[in-house]
ModelCIF file with pLDDT and N, C-alpha, C, O atoms, coordinates in Angstrom:
data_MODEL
#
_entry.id   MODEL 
#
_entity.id                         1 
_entity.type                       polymer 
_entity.pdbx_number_of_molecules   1 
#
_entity_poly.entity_id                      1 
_entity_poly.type                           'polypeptide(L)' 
_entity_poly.nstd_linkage                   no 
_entity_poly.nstd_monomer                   no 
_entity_poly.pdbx_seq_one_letter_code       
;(UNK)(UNK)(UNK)(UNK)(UNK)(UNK)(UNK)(UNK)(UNK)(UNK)(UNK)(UNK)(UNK)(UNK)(UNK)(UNK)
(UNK)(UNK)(UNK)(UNK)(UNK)(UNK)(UNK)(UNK)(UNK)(UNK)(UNK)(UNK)(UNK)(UNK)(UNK)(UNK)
(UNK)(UNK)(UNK)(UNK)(UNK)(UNK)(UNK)(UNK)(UNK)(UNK)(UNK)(UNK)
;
_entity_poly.pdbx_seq_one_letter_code_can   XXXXXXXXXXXXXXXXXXXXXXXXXXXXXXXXXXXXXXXXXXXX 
_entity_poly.pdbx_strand_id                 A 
#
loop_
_entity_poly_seq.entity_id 
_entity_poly_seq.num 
_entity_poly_seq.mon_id 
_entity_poly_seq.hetero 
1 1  UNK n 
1 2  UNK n 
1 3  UNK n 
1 4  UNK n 
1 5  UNK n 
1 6  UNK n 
1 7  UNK n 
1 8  UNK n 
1 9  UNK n 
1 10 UNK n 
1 11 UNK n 
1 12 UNK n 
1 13 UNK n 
1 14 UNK n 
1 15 UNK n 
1 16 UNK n 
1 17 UNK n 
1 18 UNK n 
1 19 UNK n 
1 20 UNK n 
1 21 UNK n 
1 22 UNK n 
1 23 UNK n 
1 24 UNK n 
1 25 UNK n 
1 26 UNK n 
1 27 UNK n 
1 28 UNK n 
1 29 UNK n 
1 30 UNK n 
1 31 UNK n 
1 32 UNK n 
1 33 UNK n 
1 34 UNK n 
1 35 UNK n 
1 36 UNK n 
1 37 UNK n 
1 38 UNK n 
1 39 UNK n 
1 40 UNK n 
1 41 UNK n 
1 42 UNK n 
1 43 UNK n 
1 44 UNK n 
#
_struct_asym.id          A 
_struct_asym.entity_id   1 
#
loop_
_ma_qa_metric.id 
_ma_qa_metric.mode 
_ma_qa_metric.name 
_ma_qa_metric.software_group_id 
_ma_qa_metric.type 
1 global pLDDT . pLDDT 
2 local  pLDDT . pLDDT 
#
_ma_qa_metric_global.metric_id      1 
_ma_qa_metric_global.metric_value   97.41 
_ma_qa_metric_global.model_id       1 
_ma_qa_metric_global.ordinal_id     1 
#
loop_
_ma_qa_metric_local.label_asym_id 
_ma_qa_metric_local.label_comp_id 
_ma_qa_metric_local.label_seq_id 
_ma_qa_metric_local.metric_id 
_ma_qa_metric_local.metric_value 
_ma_qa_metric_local.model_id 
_ma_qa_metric_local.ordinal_id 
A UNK 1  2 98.00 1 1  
A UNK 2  2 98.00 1 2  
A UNK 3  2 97.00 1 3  
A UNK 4  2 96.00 1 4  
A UNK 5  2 97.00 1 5  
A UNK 6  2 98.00 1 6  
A UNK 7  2 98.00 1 7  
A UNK 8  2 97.00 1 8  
A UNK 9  2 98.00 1 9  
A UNK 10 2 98.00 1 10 
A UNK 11 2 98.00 1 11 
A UNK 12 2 98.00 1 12 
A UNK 13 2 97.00 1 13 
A UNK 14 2 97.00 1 14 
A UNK 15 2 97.00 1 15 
A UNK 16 2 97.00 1 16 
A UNK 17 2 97.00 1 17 
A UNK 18 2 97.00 1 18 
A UNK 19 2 97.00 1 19 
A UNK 20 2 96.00 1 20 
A UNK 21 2 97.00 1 21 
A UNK 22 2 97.00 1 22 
A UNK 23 2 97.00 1 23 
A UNK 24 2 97.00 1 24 
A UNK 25 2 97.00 1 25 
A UNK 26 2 96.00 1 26 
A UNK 27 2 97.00 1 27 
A UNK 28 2 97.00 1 28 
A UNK 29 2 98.00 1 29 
A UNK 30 2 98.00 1 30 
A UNK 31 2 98.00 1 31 
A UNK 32 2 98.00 1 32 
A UNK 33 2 98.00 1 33 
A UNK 34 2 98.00 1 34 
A UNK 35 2 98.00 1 35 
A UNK 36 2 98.00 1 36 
A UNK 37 2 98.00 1 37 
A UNK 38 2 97.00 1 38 
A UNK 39 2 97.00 1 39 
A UNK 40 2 97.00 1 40 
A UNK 41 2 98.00 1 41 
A UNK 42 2 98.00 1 42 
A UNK 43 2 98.00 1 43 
A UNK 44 2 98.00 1 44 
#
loop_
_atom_site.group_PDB 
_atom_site.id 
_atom_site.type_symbol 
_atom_site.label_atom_id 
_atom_site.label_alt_id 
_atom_site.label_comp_id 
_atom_site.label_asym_id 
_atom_site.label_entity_id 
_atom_site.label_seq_id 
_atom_site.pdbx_PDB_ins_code 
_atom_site.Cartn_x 
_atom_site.Cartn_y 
_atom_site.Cartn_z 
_atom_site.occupancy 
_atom_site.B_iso_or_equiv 
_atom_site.pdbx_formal_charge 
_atom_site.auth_seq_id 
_atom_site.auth_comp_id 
_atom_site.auth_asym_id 
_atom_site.auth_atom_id 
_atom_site.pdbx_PDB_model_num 
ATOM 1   N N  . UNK A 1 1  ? -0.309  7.214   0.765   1.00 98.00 ? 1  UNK A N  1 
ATOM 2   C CA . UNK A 1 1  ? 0.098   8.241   -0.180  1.00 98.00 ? 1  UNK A CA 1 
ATOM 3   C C  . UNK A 1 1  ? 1.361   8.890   0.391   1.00 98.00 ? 1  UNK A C  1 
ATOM 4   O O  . UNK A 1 1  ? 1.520   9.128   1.588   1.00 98.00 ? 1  UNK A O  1 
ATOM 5   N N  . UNK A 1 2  ? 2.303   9.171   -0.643  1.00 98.00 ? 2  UNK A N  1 
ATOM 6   C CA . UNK A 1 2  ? 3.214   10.037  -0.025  1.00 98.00 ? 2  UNK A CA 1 
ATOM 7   C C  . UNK A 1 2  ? 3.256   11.042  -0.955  1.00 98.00 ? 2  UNK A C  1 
ATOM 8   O O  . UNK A 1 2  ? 2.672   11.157  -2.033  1.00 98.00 ? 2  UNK A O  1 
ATOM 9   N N  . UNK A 1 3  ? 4.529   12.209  -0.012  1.00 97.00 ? 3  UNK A N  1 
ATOM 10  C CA . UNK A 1 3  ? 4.471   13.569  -0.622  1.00 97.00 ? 3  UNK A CA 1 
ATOM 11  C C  . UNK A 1 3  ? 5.155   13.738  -2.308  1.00 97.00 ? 3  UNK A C  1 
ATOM 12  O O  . UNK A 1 3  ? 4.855   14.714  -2.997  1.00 97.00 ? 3  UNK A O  1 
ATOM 13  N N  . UNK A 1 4  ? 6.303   12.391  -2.925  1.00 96.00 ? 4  UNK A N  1 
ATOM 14  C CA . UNK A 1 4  ? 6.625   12.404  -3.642  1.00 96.00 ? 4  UNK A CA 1 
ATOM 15  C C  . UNK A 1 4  ? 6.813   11.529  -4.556  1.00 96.00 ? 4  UNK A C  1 
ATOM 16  O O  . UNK A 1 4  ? 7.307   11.789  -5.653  1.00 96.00 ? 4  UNK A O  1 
ATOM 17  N N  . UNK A 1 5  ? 6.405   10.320  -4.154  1.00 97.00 ? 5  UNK A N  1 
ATOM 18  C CA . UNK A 1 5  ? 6.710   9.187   -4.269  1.00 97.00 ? 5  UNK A CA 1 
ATOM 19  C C  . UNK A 1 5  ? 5.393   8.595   -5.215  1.00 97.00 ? 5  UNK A C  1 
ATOM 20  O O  . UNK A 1 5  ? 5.409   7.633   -5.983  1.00 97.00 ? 5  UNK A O  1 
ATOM 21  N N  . UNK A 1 6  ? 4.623   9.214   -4.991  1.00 98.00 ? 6  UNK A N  1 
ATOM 22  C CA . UNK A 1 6  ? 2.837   8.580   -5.382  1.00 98.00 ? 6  UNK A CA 1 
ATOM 23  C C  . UNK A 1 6  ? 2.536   7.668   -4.136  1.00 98.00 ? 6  UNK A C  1 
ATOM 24  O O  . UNK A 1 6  ? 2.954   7.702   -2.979  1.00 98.00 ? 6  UNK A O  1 
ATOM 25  N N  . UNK A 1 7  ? 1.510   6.697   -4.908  1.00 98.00 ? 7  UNK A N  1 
ATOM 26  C CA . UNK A 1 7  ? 0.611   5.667   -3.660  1.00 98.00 ? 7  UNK A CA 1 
ATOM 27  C C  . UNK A 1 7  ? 1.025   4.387   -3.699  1.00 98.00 ? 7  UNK A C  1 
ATOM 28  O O  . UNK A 1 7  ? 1.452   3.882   -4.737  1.00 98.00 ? 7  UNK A O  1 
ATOM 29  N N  . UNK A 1 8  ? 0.916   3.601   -2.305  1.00 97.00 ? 8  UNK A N  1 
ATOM 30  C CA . UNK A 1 8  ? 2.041   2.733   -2.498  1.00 97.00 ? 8  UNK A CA 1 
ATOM 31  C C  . UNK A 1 8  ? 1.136   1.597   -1.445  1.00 97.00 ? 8  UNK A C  1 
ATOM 32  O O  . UNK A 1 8  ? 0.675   1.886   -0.341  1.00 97.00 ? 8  UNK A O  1 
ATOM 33  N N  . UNK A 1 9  ? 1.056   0.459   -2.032  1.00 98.00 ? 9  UNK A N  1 
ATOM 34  C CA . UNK A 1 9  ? 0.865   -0.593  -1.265  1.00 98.00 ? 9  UNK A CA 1 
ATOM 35  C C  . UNK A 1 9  ? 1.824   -1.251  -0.745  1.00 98.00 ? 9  UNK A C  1 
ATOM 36  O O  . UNK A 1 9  ? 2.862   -1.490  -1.362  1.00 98.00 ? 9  UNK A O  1 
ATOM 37  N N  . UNK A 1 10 ? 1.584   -1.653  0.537   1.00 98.00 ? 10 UNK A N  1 
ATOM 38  C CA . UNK A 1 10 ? 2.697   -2.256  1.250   1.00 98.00 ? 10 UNK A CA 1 
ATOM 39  C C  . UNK A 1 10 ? 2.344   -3.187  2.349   1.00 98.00 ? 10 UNK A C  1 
ATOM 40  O O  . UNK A 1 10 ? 1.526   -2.772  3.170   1.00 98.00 ? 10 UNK A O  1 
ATOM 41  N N  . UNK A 1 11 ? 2.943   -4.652  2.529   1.00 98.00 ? 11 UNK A N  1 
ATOM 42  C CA . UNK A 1 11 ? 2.757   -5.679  3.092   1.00 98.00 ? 11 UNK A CA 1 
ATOM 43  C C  . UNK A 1 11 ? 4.111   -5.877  3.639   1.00 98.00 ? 11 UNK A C  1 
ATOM 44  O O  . UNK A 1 11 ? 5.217   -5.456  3.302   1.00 98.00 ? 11 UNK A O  1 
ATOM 45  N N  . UNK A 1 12 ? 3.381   -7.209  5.284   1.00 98.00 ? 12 UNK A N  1 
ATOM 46  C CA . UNK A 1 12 ? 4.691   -7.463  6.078   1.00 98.00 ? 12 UNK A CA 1 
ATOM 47  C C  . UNK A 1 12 ? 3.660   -9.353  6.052   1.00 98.00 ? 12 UNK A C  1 
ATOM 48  O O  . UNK A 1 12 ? 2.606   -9.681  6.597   1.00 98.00 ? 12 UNK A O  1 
ATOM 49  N N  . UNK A 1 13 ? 4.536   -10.066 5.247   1.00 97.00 ? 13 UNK A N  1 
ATOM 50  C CA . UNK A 1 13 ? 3.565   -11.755 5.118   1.00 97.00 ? 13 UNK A CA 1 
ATOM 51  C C  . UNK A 1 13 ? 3.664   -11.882 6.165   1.00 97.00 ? 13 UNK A C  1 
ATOM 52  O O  . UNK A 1 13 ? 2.705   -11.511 6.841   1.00 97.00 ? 13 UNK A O  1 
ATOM 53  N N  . UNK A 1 14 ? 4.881   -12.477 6.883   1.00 97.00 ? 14 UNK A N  1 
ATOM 54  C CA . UNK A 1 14 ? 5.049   -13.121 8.133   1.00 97.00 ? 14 UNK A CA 1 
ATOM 55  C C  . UNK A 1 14 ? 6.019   -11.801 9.198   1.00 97.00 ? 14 UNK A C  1 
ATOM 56  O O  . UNK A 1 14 ? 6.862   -10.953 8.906   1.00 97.00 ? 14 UNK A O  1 
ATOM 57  N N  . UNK A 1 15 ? 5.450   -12.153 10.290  1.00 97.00 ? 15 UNK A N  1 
ATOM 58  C CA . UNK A 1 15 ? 6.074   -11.182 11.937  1.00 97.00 ? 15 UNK A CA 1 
ATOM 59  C C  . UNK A 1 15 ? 7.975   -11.508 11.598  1.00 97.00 ? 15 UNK A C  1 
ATOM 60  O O  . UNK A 1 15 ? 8.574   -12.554 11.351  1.00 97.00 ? 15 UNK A O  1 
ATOM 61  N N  . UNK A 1 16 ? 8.316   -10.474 11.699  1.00 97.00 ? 16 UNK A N  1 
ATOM 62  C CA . UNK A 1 16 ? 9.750   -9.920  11.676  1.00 97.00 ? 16 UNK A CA 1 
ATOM 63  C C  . UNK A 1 16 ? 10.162  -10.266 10.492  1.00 97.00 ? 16 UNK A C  1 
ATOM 64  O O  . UNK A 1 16 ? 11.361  -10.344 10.221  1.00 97.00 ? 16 UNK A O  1 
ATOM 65  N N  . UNK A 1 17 ? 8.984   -10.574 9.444   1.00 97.00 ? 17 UNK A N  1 
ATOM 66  C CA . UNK A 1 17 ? 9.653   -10.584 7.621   1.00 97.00 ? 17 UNK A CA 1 
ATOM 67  C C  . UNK A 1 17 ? 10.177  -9.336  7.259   1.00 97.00 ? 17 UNK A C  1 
ATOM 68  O O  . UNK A 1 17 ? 10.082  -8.243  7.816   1.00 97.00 ? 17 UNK A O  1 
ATOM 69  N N  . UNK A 1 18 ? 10.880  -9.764  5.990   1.00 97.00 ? 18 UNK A N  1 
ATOM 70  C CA . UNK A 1 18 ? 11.175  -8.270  4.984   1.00 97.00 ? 18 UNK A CA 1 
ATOM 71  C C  . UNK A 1 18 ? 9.688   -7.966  4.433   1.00 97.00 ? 18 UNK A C  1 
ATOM 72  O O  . UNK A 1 18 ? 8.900   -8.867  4.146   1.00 97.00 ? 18 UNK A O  1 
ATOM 73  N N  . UNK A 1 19 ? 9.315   -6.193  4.286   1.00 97.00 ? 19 UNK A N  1 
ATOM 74  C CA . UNK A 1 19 ? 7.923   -5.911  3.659   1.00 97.00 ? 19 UNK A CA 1 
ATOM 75  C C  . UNK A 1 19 ? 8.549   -6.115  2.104   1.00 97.00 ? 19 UNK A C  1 
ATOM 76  O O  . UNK A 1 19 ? 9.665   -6.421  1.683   1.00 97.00 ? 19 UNK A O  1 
ATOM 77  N N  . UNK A 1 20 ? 7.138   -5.759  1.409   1.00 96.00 ? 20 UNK A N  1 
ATOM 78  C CA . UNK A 1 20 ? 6.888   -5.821  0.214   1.00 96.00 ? 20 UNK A CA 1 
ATOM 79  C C  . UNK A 1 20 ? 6.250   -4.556  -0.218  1.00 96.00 ? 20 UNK A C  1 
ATOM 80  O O  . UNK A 1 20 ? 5.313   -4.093  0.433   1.00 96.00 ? 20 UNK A O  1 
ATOM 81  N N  . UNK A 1 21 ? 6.758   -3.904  -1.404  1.00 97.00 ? 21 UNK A N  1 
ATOM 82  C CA . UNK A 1 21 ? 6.055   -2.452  -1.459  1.00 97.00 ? 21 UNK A CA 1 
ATOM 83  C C  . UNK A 1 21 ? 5.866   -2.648  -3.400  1.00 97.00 ? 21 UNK A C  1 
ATOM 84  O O  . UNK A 1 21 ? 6.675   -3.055  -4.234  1.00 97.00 ? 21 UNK A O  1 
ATOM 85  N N  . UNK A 1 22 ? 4.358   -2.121  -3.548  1.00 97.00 ? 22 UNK A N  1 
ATOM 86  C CA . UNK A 1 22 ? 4.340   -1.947  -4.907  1.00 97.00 ? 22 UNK A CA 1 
ATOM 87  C C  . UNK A 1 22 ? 3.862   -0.522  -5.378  1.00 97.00 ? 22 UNK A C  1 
ATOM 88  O O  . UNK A 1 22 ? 2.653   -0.414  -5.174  1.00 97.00 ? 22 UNK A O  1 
ATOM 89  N N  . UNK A 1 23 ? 4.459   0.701   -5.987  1.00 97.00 ? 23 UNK A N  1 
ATOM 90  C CA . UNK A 1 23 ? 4.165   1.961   -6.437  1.00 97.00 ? 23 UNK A CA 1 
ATOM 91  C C  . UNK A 1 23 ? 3.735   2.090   -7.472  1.00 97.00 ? 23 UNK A C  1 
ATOM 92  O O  . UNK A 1 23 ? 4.027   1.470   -8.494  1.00 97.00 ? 23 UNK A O  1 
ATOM 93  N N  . UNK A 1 24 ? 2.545   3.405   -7.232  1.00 97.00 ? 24 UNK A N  1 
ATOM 94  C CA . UNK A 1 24 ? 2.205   3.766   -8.456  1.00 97.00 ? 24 UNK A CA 1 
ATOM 95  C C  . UNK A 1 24 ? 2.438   5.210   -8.353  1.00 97.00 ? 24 UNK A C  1 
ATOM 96  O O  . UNK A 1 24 ? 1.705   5.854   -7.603  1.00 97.00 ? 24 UNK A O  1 
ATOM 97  N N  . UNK A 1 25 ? 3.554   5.919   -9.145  1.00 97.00 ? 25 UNK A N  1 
ATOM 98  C CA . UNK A 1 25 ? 4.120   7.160   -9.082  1.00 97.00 ? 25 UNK A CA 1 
ATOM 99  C C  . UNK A 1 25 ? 3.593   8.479   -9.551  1.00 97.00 ? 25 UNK A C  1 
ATOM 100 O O  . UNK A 1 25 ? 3.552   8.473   -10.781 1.00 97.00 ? 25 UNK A O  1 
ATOM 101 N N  . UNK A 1 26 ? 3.294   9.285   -9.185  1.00 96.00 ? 26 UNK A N  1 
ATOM 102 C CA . UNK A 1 26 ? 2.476   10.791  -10.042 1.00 96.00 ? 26 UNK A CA 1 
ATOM 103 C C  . UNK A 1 26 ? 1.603   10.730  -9.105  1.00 96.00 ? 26 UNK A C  1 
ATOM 104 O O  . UNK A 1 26 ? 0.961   11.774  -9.225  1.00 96.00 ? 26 UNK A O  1 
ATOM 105 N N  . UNK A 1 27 ? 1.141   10.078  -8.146  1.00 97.00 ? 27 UNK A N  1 
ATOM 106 C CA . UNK A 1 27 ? -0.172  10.349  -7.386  1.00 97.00 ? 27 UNK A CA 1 
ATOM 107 C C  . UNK A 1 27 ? -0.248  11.263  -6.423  1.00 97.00 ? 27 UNK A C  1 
ATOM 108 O O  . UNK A 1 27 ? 0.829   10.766  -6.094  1.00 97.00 ? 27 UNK A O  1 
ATOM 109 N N  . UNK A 1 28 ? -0.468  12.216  -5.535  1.00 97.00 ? 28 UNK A N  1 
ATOM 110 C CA . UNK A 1 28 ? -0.373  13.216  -4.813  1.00 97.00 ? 28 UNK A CA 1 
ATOM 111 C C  . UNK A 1 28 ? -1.944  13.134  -3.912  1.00 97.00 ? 28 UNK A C  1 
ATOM 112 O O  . UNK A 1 28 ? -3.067  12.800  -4.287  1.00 97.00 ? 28 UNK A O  1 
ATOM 113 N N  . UNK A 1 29 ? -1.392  13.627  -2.515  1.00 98.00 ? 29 UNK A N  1 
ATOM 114 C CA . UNK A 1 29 ? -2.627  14.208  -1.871  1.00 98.00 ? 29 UNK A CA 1 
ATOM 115 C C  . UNK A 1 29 ? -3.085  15.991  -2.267  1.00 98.00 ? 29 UNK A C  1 
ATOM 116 O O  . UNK A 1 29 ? -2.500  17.074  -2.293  1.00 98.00 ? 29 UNK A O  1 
ATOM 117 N N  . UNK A 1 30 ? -4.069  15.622  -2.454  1.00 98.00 ? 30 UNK A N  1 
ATOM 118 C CA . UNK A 1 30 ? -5.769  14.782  -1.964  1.00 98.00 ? 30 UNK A CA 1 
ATOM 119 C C  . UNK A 1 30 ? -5.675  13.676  -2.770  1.00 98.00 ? 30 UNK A C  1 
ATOM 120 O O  . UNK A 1 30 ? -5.014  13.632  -3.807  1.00 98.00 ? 30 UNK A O  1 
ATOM 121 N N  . UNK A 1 31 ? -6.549  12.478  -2.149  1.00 98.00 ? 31 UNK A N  1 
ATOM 122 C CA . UNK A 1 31 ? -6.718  11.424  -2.859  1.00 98.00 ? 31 UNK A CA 1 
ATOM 123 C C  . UNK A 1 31 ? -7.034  10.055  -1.813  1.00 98.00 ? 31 UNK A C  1 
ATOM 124 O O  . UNK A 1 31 ? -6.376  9.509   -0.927  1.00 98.00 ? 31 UNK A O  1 
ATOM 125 N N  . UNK A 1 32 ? -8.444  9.810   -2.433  1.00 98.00 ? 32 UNK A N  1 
ATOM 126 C CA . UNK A 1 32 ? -8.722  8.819   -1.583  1.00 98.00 ? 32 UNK A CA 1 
ATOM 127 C C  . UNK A 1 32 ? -8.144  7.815   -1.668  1.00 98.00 ? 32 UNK A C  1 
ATOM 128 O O  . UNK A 1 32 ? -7.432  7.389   -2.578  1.00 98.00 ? 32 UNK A O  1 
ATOM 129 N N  . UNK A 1 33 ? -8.531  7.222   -0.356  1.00 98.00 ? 33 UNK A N  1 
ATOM 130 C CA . UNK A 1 33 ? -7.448  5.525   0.004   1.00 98.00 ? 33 UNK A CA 1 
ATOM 131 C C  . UNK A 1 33 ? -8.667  4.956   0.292   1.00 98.00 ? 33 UNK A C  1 
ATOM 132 O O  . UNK A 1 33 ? -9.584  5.525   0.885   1.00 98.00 ? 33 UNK A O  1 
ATOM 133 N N  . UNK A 1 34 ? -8.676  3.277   -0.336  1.00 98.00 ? 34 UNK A N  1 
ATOM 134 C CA . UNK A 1 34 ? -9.562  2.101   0.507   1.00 98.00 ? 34 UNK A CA 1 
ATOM 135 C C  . UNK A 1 34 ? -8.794  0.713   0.741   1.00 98.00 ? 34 UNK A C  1 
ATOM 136 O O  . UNK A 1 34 ? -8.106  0.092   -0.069  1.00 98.00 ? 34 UNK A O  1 
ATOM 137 N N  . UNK A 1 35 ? -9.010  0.494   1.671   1.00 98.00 ? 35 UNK A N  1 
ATOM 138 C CA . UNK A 1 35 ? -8.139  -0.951  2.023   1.00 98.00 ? 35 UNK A CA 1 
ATOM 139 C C  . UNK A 1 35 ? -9.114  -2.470  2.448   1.00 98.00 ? 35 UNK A C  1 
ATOM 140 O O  . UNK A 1 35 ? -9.649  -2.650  3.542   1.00 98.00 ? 35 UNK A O  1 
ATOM 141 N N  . UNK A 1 36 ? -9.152  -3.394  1.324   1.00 98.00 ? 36 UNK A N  1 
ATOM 142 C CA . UNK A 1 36 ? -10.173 -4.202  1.986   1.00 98.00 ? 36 UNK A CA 1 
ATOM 143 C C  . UNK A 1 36 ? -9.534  -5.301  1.957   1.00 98.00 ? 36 UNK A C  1 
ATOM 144 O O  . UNK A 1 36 ? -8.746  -5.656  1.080   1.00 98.00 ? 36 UNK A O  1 
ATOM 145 N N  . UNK A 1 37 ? -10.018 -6.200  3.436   1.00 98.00 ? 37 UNK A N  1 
ATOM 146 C CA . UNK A 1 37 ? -9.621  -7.416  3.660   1.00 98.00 ? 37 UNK A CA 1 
ATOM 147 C C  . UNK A 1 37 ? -10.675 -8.526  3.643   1.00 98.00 ? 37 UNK A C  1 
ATOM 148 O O  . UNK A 1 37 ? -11.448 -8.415  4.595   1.00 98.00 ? 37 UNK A O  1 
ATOM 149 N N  . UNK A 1 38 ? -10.943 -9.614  2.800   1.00 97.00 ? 38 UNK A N  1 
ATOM 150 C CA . UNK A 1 38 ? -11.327 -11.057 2.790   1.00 97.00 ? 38 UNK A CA 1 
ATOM 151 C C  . UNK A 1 38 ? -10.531 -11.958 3.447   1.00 97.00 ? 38 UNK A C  1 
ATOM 152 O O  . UNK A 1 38 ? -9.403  -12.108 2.978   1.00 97.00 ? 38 UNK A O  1 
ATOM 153 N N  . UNK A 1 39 ? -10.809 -12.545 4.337   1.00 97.00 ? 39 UNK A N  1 
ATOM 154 C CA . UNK A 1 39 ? -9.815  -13.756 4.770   1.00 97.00 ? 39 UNK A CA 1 
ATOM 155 C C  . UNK A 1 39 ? -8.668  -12.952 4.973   1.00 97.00 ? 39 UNK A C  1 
ATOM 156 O O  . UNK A 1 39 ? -8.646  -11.827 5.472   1.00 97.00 ? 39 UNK A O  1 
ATOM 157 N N  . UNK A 1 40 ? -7.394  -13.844 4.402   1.00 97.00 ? 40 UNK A N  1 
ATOM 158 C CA . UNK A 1 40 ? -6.371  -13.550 4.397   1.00 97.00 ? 40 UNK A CA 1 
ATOM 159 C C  . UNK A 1 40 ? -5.530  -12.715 3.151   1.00 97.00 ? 40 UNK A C  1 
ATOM 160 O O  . UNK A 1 40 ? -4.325  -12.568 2.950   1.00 97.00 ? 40 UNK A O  1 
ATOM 161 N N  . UNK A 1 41 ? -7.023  -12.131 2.244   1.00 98.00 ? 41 UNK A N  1 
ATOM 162 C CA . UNK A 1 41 ? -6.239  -12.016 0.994   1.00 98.00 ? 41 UNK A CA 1 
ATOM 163 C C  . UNK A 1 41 ? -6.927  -9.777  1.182   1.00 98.00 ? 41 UNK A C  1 
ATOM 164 O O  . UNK A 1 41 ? -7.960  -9.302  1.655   1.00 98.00 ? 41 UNK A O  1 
ATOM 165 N N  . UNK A 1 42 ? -5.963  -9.259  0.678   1.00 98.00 ? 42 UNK A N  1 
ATOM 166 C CA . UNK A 1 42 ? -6.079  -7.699  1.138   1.00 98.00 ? 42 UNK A CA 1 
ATOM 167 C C  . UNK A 1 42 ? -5.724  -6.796  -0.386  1.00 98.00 ? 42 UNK A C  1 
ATOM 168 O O  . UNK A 1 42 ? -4.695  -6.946  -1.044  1.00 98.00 ? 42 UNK A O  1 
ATOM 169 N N  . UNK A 1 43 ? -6.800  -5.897  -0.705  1.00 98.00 ? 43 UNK A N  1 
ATOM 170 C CA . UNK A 1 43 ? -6.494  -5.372  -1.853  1.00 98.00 ? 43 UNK A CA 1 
ATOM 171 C C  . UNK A 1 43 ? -6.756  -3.981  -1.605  1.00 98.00 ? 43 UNK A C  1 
ATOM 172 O O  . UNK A 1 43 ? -7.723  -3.607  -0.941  1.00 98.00 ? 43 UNK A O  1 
ATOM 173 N N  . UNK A 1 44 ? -5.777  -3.082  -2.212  1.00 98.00 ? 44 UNK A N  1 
ATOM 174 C CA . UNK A 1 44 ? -5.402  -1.546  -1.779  1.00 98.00 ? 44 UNK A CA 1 
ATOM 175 C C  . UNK A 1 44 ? -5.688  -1.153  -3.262  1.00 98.00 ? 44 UNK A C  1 
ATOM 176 O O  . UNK A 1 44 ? -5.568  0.018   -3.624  1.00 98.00 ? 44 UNK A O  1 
#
C-alpha cells in the first residue's frame, strides 16, 4: 500500500531483471494485505 498511489503488486521474474508493477488507485491505509505463493505462481 502506499500513501498516494493506492495498492500495488509488484514482481522482479528473473535476479537483476526490470520489475513489473500493477495498480489499483484510491486505496489507502488501513487496509489489509495477503500474499500467497503456489509453486512458482504468486497472487496479491
Amino acid at each position: 500500500v502506499t500513501p498516494a498511489q493506492g495498492v500495488s503488486f509488484q514482481s522482479r521474474s528473473t535476479t537483476g531483471g526490470n520489475s513489473r508493477s500493477v495498480t489499483t488507485p484510491g486505496i489507502v491505509a488501513p487496509v489489509w494485505l495477503k500474499l500467497v505463493r503456489s509453486g512458482n505462481a504468486f497472487l496479491g
